[in-house]
C-alpha atoms as a PDB file:
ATOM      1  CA  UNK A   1     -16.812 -67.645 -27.264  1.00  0.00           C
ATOM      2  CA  UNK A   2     -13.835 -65.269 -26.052  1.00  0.00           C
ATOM      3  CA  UNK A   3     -13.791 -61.458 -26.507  1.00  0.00           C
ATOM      4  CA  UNK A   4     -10.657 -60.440 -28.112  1.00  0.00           C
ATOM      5  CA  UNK A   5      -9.908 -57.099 -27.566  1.00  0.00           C
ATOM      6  CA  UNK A   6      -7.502 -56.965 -30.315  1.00  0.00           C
ATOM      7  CA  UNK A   7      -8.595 -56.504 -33.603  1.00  0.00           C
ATOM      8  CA  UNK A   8      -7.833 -59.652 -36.231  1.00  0.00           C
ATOM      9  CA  UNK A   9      -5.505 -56.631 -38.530  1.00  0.00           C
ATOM     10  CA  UNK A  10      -4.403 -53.914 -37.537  1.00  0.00           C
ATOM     11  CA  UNK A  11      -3.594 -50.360 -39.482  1.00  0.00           C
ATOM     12  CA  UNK A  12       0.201 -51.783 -39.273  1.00  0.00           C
ATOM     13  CA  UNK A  13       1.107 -48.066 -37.209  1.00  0.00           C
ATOM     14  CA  UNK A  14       3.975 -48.775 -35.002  1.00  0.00           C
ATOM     15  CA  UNK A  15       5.732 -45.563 -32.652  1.00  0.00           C
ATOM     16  CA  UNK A  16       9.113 -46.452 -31.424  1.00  0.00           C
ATOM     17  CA  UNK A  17      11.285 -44.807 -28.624  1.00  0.00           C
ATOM     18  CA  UNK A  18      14.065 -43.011 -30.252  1.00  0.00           C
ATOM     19  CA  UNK A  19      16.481 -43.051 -27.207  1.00  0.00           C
ATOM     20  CA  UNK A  20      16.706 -46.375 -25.729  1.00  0.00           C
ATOM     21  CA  UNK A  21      16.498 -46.163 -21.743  1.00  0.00           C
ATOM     22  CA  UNK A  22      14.035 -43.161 -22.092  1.00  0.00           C
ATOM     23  CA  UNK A  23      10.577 -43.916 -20.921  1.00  0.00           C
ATOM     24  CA  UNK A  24       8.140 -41.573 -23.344  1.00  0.00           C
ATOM     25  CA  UNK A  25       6.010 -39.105 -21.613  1.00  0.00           C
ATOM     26  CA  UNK A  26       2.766 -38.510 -20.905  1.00  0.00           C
ATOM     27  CA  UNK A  27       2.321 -36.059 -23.695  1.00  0.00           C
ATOM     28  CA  UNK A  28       3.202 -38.733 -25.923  1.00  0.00           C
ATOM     29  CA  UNK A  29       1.595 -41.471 -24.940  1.00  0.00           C
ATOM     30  CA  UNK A  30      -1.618 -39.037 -25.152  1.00  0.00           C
ATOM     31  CA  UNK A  31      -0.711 -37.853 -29.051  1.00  0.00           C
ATOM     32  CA  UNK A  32      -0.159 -41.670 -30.166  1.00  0.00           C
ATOM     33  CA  UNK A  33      -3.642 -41.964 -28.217  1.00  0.00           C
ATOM     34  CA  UNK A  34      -4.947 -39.628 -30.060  1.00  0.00           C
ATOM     35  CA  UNK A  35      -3.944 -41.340 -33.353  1.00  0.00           C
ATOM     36  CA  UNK A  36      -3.862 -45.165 -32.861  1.00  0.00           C
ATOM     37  CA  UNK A  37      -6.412 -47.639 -33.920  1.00  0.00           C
ATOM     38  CA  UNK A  38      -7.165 -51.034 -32.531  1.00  0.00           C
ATOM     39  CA  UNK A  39      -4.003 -53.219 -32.719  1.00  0.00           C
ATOM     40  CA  UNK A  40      -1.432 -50.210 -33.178  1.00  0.00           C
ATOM     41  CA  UNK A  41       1.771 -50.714 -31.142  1.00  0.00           C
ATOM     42  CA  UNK A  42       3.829 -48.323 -29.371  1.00  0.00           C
ATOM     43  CA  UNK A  43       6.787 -49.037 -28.115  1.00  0.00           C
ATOM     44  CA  UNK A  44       6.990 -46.666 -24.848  1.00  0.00           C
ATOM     45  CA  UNK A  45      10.289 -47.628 -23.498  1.00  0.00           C
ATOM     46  CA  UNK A  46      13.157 -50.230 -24.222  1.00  0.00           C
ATOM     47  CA  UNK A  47      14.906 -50.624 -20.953  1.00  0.00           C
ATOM     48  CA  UNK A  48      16.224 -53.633 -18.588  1.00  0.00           C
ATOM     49  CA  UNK A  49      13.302 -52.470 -15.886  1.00  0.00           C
ATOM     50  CA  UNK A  50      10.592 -50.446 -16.594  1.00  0.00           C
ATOM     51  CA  UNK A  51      11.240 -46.896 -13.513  1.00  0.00           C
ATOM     52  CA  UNK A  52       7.966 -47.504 -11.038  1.00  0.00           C
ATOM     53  CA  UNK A  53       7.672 -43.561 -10.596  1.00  0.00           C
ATOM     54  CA  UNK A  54       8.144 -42.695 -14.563  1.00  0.00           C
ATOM     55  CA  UNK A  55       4.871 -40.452 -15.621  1.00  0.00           C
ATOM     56  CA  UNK A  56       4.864 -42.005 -18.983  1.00  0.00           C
ATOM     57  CA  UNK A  57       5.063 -45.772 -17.398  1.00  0.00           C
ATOM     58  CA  UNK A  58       2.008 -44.457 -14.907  1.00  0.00           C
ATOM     59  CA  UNK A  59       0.238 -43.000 -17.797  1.00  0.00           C
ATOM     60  CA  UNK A  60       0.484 -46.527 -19.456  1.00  0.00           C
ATOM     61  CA  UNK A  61      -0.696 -48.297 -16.525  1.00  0.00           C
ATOM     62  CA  UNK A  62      -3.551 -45.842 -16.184  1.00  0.00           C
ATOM     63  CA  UNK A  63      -4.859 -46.703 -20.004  1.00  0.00           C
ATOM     64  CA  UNK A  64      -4.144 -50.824 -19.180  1.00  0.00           C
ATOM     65  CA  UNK A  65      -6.898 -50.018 -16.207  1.00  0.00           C
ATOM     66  CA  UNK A  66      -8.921 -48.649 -18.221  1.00  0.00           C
ATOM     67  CA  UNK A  67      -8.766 -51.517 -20.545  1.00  0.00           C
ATOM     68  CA  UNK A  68      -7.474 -49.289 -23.746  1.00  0.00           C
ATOM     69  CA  UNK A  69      -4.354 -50.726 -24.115  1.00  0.00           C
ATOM     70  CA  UNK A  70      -2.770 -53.897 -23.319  1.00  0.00           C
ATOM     71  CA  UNK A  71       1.034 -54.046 -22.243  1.00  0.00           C
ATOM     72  CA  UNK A  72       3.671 -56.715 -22.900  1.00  0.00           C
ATOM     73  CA  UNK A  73       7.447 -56.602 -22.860  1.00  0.00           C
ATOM     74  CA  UNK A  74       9.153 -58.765 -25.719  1.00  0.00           C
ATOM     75  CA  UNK A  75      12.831 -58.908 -25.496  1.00  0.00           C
ATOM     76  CA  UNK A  76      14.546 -56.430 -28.164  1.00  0.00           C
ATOM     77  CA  UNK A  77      15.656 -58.314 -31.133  1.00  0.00           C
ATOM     78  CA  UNK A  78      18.728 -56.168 -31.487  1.00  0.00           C
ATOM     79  CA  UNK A  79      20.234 -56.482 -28.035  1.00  0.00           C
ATOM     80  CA  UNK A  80      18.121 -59.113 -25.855  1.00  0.00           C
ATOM     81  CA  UNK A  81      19.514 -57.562 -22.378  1.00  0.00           C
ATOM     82  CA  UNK A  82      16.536 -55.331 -22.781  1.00  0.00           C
ATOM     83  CA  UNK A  83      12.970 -55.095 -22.915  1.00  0.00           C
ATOM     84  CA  UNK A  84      10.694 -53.088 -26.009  1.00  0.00           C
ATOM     85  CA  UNK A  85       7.914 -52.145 -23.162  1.00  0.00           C
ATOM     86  CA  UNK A  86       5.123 -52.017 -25.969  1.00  0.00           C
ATOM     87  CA  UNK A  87       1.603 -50.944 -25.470  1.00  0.00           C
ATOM     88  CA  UNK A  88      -0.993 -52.513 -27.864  1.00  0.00           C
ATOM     89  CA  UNK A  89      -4.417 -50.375 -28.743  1.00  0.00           C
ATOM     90  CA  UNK A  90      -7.277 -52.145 -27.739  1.00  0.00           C
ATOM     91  CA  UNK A  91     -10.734 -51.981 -29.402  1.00  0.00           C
ATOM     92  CA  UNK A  92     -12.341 -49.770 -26.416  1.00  0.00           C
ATOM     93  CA  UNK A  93     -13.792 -46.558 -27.511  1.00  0.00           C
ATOM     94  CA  UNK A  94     -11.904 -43.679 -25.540  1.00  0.00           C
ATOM     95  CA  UNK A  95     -13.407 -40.038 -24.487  1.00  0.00           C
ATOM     96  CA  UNK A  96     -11.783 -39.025 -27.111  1.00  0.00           C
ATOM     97  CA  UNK A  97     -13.700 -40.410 -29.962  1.00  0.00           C
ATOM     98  CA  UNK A  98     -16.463 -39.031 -31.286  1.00  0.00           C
ATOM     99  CA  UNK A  99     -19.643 -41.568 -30.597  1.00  0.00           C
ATOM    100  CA  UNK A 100     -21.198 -42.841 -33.508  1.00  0.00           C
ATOM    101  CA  UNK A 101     -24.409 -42.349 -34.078  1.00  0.00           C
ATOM    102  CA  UNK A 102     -27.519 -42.796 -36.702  1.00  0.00           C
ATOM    103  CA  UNK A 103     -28.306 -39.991 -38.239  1.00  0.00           C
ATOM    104  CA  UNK A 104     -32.429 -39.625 -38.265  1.00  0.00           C
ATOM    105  CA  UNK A 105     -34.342 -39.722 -41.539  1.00  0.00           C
ATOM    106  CA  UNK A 106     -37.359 -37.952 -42.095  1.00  0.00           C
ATOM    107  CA  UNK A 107     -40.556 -39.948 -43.565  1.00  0.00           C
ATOM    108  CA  UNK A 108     -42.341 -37.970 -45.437  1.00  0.00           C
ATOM    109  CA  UNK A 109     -44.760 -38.905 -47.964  1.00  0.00           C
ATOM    110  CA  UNK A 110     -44.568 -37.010 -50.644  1.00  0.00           C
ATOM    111  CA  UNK A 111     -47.880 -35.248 -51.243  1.00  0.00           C
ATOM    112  CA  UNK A 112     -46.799 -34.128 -47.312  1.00  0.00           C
ATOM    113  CA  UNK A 113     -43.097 -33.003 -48.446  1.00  0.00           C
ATOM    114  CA  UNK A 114     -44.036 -29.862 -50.223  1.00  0.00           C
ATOM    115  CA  UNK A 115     -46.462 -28.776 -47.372  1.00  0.00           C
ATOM    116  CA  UNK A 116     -43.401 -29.410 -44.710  1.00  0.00           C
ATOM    117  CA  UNK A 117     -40.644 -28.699 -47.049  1.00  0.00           C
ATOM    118  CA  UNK A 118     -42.910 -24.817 -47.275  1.00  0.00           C
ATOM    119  CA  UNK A 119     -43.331 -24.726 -43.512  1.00  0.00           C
ATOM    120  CA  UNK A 120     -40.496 -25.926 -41.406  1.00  0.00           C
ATOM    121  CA  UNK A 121     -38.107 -22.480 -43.025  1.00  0.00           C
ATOM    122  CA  UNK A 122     -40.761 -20.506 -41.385  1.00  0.00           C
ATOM    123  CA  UNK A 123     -41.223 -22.403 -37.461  1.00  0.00           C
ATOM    124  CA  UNK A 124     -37.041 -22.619 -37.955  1.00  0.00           C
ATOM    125  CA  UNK A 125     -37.277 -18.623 -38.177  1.00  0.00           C
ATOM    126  CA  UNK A 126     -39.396 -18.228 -35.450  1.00  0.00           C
ATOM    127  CA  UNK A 127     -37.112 -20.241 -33.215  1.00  0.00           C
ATOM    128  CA  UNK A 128     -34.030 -18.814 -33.981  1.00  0.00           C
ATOM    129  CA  UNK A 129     -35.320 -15.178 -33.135  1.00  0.00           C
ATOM    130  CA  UNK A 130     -37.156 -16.769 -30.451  1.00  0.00           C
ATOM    131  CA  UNK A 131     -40.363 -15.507 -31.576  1.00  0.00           C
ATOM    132  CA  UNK A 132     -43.895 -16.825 -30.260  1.00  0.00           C
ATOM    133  CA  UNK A 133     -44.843 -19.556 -32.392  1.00  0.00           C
ATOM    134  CA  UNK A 134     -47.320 -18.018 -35.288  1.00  0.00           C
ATOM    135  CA  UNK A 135     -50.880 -19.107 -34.846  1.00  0.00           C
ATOM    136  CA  UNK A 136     -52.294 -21.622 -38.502  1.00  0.00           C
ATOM    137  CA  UNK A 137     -53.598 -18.350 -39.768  1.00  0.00           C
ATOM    138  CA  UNK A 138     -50.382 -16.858 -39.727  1.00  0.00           C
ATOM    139  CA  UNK A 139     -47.888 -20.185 -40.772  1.00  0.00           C
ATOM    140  CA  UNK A 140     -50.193 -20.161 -44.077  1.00  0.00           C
ATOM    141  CA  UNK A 141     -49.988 -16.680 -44.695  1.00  0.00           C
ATOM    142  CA  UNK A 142     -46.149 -17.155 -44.329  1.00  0.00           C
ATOM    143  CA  UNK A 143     -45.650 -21.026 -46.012  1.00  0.00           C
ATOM    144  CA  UNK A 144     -48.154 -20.134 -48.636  1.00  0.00           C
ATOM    145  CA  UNK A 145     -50.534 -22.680 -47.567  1.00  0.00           C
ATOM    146  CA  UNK A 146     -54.487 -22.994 -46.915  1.00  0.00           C
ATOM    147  CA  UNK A 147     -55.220 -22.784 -43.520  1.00  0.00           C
ATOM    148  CA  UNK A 148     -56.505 -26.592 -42.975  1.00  0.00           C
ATOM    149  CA  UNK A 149     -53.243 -28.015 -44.189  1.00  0.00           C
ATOM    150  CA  UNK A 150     -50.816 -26.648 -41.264  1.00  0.00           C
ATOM    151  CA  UNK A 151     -52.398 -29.044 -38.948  1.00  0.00           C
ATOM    152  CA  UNK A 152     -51.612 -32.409 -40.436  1.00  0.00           C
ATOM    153  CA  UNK A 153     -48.298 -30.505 -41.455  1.00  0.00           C
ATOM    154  CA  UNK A 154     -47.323 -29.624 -38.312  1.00  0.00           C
ATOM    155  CA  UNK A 155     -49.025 -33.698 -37.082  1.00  0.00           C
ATOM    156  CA  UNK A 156     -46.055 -34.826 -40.188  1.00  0.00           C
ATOM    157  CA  UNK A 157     -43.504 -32.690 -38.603  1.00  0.00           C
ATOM    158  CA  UNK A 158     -43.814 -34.185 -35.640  1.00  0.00           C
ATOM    159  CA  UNK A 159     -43.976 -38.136 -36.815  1.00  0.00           C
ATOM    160  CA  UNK A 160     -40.906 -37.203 -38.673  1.00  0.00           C
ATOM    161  CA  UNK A 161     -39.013 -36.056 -35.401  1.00  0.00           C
ATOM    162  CA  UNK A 162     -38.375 -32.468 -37.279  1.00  0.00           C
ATOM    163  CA  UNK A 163     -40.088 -30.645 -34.650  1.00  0.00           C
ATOM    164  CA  UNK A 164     -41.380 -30.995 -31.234  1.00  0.00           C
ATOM    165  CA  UNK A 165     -44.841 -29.078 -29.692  1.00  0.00           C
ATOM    166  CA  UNK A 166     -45.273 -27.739 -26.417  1.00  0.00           C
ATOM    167  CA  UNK A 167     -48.231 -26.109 -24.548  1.00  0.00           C
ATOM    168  CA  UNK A 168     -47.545 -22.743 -24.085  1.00  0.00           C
ATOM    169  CA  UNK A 169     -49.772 -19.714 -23.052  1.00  0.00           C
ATOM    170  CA  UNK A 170     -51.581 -18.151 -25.273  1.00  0.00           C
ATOM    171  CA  UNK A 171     -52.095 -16.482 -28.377  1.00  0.00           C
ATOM    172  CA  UNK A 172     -51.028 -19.506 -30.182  1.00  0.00           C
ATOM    173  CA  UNK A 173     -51.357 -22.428 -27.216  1.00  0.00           C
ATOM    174  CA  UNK A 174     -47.998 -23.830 -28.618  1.00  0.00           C
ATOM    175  CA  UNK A 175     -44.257 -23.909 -28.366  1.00  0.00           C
ATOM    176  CA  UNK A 176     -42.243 -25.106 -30.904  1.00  0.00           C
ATOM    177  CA  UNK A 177     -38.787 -27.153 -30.404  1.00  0.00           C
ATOM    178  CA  UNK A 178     -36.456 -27.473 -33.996  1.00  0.00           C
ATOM    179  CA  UNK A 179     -34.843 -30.750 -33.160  1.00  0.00           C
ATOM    180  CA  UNK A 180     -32.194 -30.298 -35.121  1.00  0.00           C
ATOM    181  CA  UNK A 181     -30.984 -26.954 -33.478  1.00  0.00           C
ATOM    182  CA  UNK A 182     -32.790 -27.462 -30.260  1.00  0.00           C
ATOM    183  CA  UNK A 183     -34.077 -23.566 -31.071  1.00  0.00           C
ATOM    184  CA  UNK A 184     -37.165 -23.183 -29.495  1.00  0.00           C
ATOM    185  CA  UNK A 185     -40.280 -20.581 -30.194  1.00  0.00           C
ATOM    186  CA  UNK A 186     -41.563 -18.586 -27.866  1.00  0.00           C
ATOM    187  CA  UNK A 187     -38.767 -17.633 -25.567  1.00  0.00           C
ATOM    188  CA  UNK A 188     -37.770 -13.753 -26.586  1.00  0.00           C
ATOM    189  CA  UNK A 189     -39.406 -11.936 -24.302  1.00  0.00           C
END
């Protein structure tokens, strides 16, 4: 089986050269860039012969390279001594696209989400000031917890990719890394 780089339908958006015999510029080959989806055409240029040394005709040849767009010159329908020099968006992600990614999910059972729900606010204020991380005495003072359950806490923080732990020097042996921020504890001096 083939790979198609053209998408079976397209979003139907089609830019057309106002001025026949004007190649479109870089600038604008970059905006409908910006905008176009896989199988969106744009017609760069309707001309007998495409110029060699035209920036927009470069810029086109630059994005065919790259594999982004594919180019093809059907004759125009209303005066067939010409080409419609017509780039079609391929399916290639471009810089310009934000990657997608998958967001994570914490798994937390629930007799554990109360415990973390009470103690992530309080590591997530000690890394944003860049505090030293607080010792168990001092996270269940602050999260309203007993002392034995910031342990398996902080072990459920960690299976749930929430936080990461570092060794550090003392007084609490640890350094704390909020994964979603990427603040970490222990760094103010």
């Amino acid at each position: 089986m083939r790979f198609s780089p053209l998408p079976a339908a397209s979003s139907g958006f089609v830019v057309t050269d106002e001025v026949p015999g004007i190649v479109a510029s870089p600038e604008r080959v970059a905006a409908w860039m910006e905008l176009a989806s896989a199988g969106d055409r744009f017609v760069y240029a309707t001309r007998a012969t495409l110029p060699l040394r035209s920036p927009g005709a470069t810029a086109m040849r630059q994005l065919s390279d790259r594999g982004l767009v594919i180019l093809v010159r059907p004759r125009c329908a209303a005066d067939p001594t010409v080409f419609n020099y017509t780039a079609i968006r391929t399916k290639a992600p471009t810089s310009l696209e934000k990657p997608k990614r998958e967001r994570l999910v914490a798994r937390v059972i629930d007799a554990e989400a109360a415990v973390v729900d009470a103690l992530l606010p309080v590591l997530e204020r000690a890394a944003s000031f860049g505090r030293p991380c607080p010792t168990d005495k001092q996270l269940a003072s602050k999260a309203g917890l007993r002392p034995d359950e910031v342990e398996p806490a902080l072990a459920a923080l960690v299976a749930a990719n929430l936080i990461r732990i570092h060794q550090a020097p003392r007084p609490t042996l640890r350094r704390v890394t909020i994964v979603a921020s990427g603040a970490q504890t222990g760094l103010a001096a």
